[in-house]
Every structure is written in structure tokens, then in C-alpha cells.
Protein backbone atom coordinates (compact mmCIF):
# COMPACT_ATOMS: atom_id res chain seq x y z
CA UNK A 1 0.00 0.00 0.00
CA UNK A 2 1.33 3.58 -0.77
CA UNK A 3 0.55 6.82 1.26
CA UNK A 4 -0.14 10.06 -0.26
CA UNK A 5 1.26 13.89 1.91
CA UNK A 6 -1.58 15.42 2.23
CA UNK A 7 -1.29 19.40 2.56
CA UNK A 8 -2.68 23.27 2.05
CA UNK A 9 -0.52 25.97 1.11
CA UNK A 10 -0.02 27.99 3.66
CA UNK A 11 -1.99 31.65 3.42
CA UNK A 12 -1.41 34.46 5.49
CA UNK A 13 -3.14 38.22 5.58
CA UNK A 14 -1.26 41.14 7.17
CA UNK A 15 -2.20 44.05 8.76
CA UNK A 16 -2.21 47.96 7.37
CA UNK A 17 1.50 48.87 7.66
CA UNK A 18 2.91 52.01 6.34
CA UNK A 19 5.95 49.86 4.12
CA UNK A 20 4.96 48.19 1.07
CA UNK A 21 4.63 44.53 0.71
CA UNK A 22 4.12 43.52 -2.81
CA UNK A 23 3.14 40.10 -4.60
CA UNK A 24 6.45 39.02 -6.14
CA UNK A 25 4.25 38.80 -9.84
CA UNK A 26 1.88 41.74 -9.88
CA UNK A 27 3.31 43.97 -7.55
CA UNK A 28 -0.28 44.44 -6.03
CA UNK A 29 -0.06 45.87 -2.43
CA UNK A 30 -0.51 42.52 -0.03
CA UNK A 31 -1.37 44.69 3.22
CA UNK A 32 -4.82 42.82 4.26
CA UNK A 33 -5.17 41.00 1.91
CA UNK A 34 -4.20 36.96 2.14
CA UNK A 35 -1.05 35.86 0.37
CA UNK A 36 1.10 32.37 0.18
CA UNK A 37 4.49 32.07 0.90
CA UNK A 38 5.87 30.04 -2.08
CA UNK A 39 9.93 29.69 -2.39
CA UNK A 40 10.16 32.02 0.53
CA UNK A 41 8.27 34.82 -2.53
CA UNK A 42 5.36 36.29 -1.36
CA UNK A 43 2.36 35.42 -4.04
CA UNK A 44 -1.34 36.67 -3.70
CA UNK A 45 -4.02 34.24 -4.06
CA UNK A 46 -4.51 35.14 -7.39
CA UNK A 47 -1.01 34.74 -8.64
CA UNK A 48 -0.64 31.60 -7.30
CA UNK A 49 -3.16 29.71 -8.72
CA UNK A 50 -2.31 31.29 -12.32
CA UNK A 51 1.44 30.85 -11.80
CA UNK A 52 2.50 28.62 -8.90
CA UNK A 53 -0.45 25.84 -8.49
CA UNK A 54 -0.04 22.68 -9.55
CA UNK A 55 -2.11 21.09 -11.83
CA UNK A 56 -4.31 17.99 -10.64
CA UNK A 57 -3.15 15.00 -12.41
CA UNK A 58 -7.06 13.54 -12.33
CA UNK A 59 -8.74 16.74 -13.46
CA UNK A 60 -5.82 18.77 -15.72
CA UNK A 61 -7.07 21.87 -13.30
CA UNK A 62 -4.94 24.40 -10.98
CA UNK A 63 -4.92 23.19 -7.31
CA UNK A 64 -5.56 26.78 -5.81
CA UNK A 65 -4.39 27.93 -2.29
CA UNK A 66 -7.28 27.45 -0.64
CA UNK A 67 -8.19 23.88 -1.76
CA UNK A 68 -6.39 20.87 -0.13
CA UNK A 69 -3.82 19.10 -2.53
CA UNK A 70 -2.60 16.00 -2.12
CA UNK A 71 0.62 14.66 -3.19
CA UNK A 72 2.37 11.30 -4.49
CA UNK A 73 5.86 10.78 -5.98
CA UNK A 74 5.60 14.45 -7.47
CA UNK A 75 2.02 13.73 -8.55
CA UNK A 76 -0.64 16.30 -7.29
CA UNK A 77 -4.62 16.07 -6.94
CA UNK A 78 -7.28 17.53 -5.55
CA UNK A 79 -8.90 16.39 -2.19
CA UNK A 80 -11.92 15.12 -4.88
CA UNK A 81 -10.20 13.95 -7.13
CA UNK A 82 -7.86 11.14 -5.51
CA UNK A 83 -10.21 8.40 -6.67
CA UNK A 84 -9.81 4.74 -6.91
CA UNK A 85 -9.36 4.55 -10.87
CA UNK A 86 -11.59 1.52 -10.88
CA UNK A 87 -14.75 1.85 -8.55
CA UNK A 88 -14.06 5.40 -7.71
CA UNK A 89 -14.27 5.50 -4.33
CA UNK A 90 -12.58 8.48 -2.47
CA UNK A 91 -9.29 7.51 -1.41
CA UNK A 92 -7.89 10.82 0.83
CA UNK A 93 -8.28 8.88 3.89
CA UNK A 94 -7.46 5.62 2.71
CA UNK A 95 -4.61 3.32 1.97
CA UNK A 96 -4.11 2.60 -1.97
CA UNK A 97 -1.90 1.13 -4.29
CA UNK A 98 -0.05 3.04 -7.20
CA UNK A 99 0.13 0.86 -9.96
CA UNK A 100 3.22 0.65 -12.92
CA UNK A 101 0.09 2.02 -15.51
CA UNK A 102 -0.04 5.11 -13.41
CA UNK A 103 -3.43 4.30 -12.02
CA UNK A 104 -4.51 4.99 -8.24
CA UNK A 105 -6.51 1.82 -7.25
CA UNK A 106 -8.01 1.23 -3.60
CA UNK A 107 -6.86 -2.37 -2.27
CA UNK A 108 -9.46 -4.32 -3.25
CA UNK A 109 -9.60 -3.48 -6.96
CA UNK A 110 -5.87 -3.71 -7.48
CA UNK A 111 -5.82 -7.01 -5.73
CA UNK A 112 -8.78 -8.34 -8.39
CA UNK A 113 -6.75 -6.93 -10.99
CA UNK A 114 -3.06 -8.54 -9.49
CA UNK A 115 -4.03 -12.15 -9.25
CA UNK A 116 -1.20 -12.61 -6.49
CA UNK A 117 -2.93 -10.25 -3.97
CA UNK A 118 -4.66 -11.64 -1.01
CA UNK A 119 -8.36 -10.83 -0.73
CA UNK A 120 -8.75 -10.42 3.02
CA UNK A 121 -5.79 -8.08 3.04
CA UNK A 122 -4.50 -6.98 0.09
CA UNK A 123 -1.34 -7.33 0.47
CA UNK A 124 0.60 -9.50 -2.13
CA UNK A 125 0.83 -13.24 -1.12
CA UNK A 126 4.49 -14.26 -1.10
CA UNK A 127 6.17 -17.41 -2.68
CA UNK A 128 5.92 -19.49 0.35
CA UNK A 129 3.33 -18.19 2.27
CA UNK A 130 0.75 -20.53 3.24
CA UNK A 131 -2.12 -19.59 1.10
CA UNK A 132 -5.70 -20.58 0.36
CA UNK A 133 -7.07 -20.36 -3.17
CA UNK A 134 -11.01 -20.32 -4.00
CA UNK A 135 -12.11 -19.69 -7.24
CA UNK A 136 -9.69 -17.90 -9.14
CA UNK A 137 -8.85 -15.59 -5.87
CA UNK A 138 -6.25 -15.79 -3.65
CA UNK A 139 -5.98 -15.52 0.73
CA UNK A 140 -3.26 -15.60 3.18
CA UNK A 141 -4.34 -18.52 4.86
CA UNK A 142 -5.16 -16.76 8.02
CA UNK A 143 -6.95 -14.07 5.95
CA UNK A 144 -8.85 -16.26 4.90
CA UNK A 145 -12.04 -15.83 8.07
CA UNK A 146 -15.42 -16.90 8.41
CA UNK A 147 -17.38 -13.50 7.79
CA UNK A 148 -19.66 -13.93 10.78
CA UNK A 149 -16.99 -15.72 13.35
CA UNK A 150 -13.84 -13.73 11.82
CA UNK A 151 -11.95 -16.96 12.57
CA UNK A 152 -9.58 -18.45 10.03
CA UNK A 153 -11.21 -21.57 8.07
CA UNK A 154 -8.20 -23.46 7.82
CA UNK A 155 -8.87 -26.87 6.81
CA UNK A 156 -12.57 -26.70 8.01
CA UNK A 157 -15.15 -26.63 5.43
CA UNK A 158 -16.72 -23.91 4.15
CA UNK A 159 -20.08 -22.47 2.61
CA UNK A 160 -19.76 -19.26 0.27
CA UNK A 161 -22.39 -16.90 -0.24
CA UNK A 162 -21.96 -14.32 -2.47
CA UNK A 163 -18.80 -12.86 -1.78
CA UNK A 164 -18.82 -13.80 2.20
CA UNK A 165 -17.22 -16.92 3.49
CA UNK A 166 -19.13 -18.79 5.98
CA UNK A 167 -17.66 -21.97 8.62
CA UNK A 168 -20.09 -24.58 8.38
CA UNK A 169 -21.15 -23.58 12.00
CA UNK A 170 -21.91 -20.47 11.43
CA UNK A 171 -23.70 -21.15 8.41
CA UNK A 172 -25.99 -23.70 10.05
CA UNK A 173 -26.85 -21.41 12.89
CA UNK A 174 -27.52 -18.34 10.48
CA UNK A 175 -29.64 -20.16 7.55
CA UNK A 176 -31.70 -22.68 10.13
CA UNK A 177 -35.09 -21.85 11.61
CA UNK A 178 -35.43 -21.95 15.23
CA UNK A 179 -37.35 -24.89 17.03
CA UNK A 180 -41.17 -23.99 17.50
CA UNK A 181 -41.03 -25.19 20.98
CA UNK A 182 -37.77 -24.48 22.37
CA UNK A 183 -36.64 -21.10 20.06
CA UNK A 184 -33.37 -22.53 19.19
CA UNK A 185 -31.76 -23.04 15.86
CA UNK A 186 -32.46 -26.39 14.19
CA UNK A 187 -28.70 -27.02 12.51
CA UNK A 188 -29.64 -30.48 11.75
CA UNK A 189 -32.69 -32.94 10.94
CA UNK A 190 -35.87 -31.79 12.82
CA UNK A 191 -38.79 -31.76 11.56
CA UNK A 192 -42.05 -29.91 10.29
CA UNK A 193 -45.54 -30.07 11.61
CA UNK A 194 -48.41 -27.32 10.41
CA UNK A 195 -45.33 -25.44 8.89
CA UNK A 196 -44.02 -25.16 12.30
CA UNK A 197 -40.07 -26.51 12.75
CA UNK A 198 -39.65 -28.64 15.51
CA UNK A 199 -36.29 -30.47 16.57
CA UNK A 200 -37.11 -33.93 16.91
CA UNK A 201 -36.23 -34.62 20.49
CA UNK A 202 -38.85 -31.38 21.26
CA UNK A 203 -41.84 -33.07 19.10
CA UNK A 204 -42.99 -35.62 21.96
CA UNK A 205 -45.78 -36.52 24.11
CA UNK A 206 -46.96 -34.72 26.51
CA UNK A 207 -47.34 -37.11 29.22
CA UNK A 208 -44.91 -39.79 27.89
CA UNK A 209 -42.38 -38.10 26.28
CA UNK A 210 -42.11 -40.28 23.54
CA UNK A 211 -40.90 -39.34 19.96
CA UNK A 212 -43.92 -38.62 18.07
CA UNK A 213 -41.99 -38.37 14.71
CA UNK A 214 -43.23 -41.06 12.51
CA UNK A 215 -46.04 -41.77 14.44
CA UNK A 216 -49.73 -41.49 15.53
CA UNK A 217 -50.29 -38.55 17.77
CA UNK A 218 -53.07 -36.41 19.26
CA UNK A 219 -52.87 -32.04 19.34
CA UNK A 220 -55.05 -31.18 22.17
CA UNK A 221 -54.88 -27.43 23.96
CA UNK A 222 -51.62 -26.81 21.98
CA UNK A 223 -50.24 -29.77 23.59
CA UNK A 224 -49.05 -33.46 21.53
CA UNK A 225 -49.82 -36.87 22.73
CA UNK A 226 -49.43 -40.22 21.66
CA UNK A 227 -52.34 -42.38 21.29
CA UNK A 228 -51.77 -44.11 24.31
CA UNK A 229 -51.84 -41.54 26.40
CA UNK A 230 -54.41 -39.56 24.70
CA UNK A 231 -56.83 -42.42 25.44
CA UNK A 232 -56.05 -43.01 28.74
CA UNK A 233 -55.20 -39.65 30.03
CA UNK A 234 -57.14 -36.70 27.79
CA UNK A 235 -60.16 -38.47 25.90
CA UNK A 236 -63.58 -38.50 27.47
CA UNK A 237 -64.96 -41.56 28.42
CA UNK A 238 -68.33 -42.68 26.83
CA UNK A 239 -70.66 -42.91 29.92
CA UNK A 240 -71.71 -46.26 28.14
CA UNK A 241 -69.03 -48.16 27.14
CA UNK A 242 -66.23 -46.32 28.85
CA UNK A 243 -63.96 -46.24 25.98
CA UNK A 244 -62.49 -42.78 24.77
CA UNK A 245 -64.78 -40.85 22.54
CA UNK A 246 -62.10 -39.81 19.72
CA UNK A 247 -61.48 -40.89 16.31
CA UNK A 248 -60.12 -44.61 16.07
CA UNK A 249 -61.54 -45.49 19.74
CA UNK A 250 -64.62 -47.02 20.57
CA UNK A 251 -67.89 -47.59 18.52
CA UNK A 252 -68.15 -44.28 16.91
CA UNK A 253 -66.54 -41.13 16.77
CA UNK A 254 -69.72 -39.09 16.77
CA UNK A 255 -70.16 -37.59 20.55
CA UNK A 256 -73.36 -36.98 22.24
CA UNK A 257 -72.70 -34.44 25.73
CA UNK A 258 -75.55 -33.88 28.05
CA UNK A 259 -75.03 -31.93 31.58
CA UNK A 260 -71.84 -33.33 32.00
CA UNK A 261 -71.81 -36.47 30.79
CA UNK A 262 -70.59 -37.92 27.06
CA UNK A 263 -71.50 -40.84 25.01
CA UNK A 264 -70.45 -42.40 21.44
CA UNK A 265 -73.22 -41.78 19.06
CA UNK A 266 -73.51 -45.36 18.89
CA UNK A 267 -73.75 -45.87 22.44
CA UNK A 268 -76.37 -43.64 23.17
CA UNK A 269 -79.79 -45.54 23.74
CA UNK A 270 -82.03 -46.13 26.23
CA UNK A 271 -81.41 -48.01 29.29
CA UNK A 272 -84.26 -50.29 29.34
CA UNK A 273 -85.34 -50.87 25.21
CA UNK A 274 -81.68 -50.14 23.66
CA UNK A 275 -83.03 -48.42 20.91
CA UNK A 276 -81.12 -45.49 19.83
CA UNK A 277 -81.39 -41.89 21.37
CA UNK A 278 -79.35 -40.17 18.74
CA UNK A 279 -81.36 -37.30 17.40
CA UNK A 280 -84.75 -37.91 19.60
CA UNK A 281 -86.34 -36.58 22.26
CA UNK A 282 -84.97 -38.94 25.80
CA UNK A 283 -85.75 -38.59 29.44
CA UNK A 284 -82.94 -38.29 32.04
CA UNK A 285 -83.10 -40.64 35.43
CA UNK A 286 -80.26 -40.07 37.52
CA UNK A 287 -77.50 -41.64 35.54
CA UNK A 288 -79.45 -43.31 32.90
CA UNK A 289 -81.38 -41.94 29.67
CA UNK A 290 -84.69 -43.57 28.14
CA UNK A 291 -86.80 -43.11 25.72
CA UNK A 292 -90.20 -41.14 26.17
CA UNK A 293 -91.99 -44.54 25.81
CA UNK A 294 -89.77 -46.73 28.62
CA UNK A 295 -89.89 -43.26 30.91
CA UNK A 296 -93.17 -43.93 31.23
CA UNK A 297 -93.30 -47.41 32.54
């Protein structure tokens, strides 16, 4: 990288004094006016910039005394005009490279246009060095960093995206969707239930905590069971049969509820004829339902 001196001319004013004090070209009278002291000759602004500026070698223009001129191996620009010759960024308060061609590049584009310059730093890359190569570019091995970790990759592998470098860990944990139950990044397997993520060891029963991957389970109340426990611990019991009143279970999967207690469609008939209740008019007796016809025996 080269560095550029970076300077103003110097401009003074004086104050009314009764001697003369002349610009060294025009002879005008400098008392309060401002002047520059060039090759220890007193110049007025004017003068300067006609006669003693230097000319920008971006813009072919005078650098005049009050603009800020910057300097390289007896090259001059102005402030605006130091520019990367490539992407034009502004380069006055940044390290570049002066190429053999002339050019003023920032790192970056003169290490894509010298193949032997590392990427991370742009430094050349020695014979020798240890060095890591990646599609037609070339790192210092330690330059060569994870863009979200900043640690060197090494012999680790590697995911690229774009133009950033990723580890594999840091890949995983910034491209994987976090657990629906637990919040935390799924970085391998899991799996997906009502377009929810879930890690597999978080997708269990409720009760049992068995896997439910792969297998029958219940949702109740935002909660998971397994059949098992579904049955014997959540499902309602037909006041008949007693089995659980849910889908698989039982003689039906059609539920009849009545002040508190439930019955299987299919279950539902009166206690003394058996002939079914579903859909008619019944009579409650304690525990028991009957038809109109029985409740009147």
C-alpha cells in the first residue's frame, strides 16, 4: 500500500503597515489581503493559482491555495479527485496502491486486478506463504475468516455466499429456523408439523415423552400426545361403554354431551329398550337416559 502527503498551502493576511509589501508577480499591495508564501516569494491568491499551483493530475485543473492538494511521488490532486481509478471510491483517507500504468486503485480493486494479492488483506501473497485459493482468488491462509466468526477456516469446510465466506457452523446457525417449541436453531434434521419446525427430540408426548416423529399422535390445547396416552389420560370416556370418545376409539366417533356427561353416538340408547337416542327426544333418570316410551313405565 502507498501513502499520499496530504497538505494546504499555507496563506497568510497582514495588517495595514505604512511599508509596502508587494506580490512578487503583480506587484499588487498585499497589506490585508491573504497571500502564500511560495519559495520564501510572497504570491497573492490570485497569482498563485495562475502561476505557482499545480495542476491535478485527475482533473488537468490548478490546485488553488485554498483547496487541499494532495501529493504522491511528485504527482498532485485535488482532495476530490484522488479516486480509486476503478470503482471510484474516495481515497484521501485511505490506503491505496499506485500501480506501474499510473493508475490509483483502492486495495481491493488492485488485488482483483493482481491475481497474487490476497483478498482479506490486500497485500501480495508471497512465494511461500501458506495460502488458500477459491475460485480464481487468492488468501493468506489466516486471511482467509469466516465473515460472521472472523476466525480463520483453515482446513474446516466452508459455505460461500456471495462474496462472504461462511464456517459450516456459522452457516448452520444463520440459515436454520429456530425450534417452535424451544426457540433454538435447528442445525440439523428436525422436523415440520403445520409449517411449524420442531427439533425432533422437542416433538414428543406430553405425558410420555415419547418421539412422536413417525407416528400417531393427538394435538389437544396446543399440547401433543401419543395415542396411548391420549386415550387413557385426555379423551372422554363414553358414559356407556367407557372407551375414549375420539377418532379410532370405541364404537363411533360421533359424541353426544348432556349436563356433563358424554356418550359415542352409537352408544347412546335407552337403558331399558336399547333403541337409539341419537337425534330424539330422551328422558334423564339419575345416571341413565330412556326413551319417552320406557320413561313412562
Amino acid at each position: 500500500m502507498a501513502f499520499y502527503k496530504h497538505s494546504v498551502p499555507k496563506s497568510y493576511s497582514t495588517s495595514t503597515m505604512t511599508d509596502r509589501f508587494d506580490c512578487f508577480y503583480c506587484r499588487d499591495n498585499l497589506h490585508g489581503k491573504k497571500y502564500v508564501k511560495k519559495d520564501d516569494k510572497h504570491v497573492c491568491t490570485k497569482c498563485f493559482d495562475k502561476v505557482c499551483a499545480n495542476t491535478c493530475a485527475e482533473c488537468r485543473r490548478p490546485i488553488g491555495a485554498d483547496a487541499k492538494e494532495l501529493h504522491h511521488k511528485n504527482r498532485y490532486w485535488h482532495e476530490d479527485c484522488f479516486r480509486c481509478a476503478k470503482c471510484y471510491k474516495p481515497l484521501a483517507s485511505e490506503p491505496f496502491c499506485a500501480r506501474d500504468d499510473g493508475k490509483i486503485m483502492c486495495g481491493k480493486c488492485s488485488s482483483r486486478e493482481d491475481g497474487n494479492r490476497c483478498q482479506g488483506c490486500y497485500k501480495v501473497v508471497m512465494p511461500g506463504d501458506k495460502n488458500v485459493e477459491y475460485k480464481k482468488k487468492l488468501w493468506h491462509e489466516d486471511c482467509f475468516k469466516c465473515f460472521e466468526c472472523n476466525q480463520p477456516i483453515r482446513t474446516q469446510s466452508f459455505v460461500a455466499k456471495g462474496d462472504d465466506i461462511f464456517c459450516t457452523t456459522c452457516h448452520e446457525k444463520k440459515s436454520a429456523k429456530n425450534c417452535f417449541h424451544c426457540k433454538e436453531p435447528i442445525t440439523s434434521g428436525g422436523i415440520t408439523y403445520q409449517e411449524q419446525p420442531w427439533h425432533k427430540e422437542c416433538f414428543v408426548c406430553k405425558t410420555c415423552r415419547k418421539p412422536l416423529s413417525n407416528t400417531r399422535f393427538t394435538a389437544h390445547e396446543n399440547d401433543y400426545y401419543c395415542t396411548a396416552c391420549y386415550r387413557s389420560d385426555v379423551a372422554k370416556k363414553c358414559h356407556s361403554c367407557k372407551n375414549p370418545i375420539t377418532a379410532g376409539f370405541g364404537r363411533g366417533t360421533n359424541v353426544v354431551n348432556y349436563e356433563g356427561f358424554s356418550w359415542h353416538e352409537n352408544c347412546f340408547t335407552c337403558k331399558k329398550c336399547c333403541h337409539s337416542l341419537a337425534n330424539k327426544r330422551f328422558v334423564m333418570t339419575g345416571e341413565n337416559a330412556y326413551c319417552l316410551l320406557c320413561a313412562k313405565v
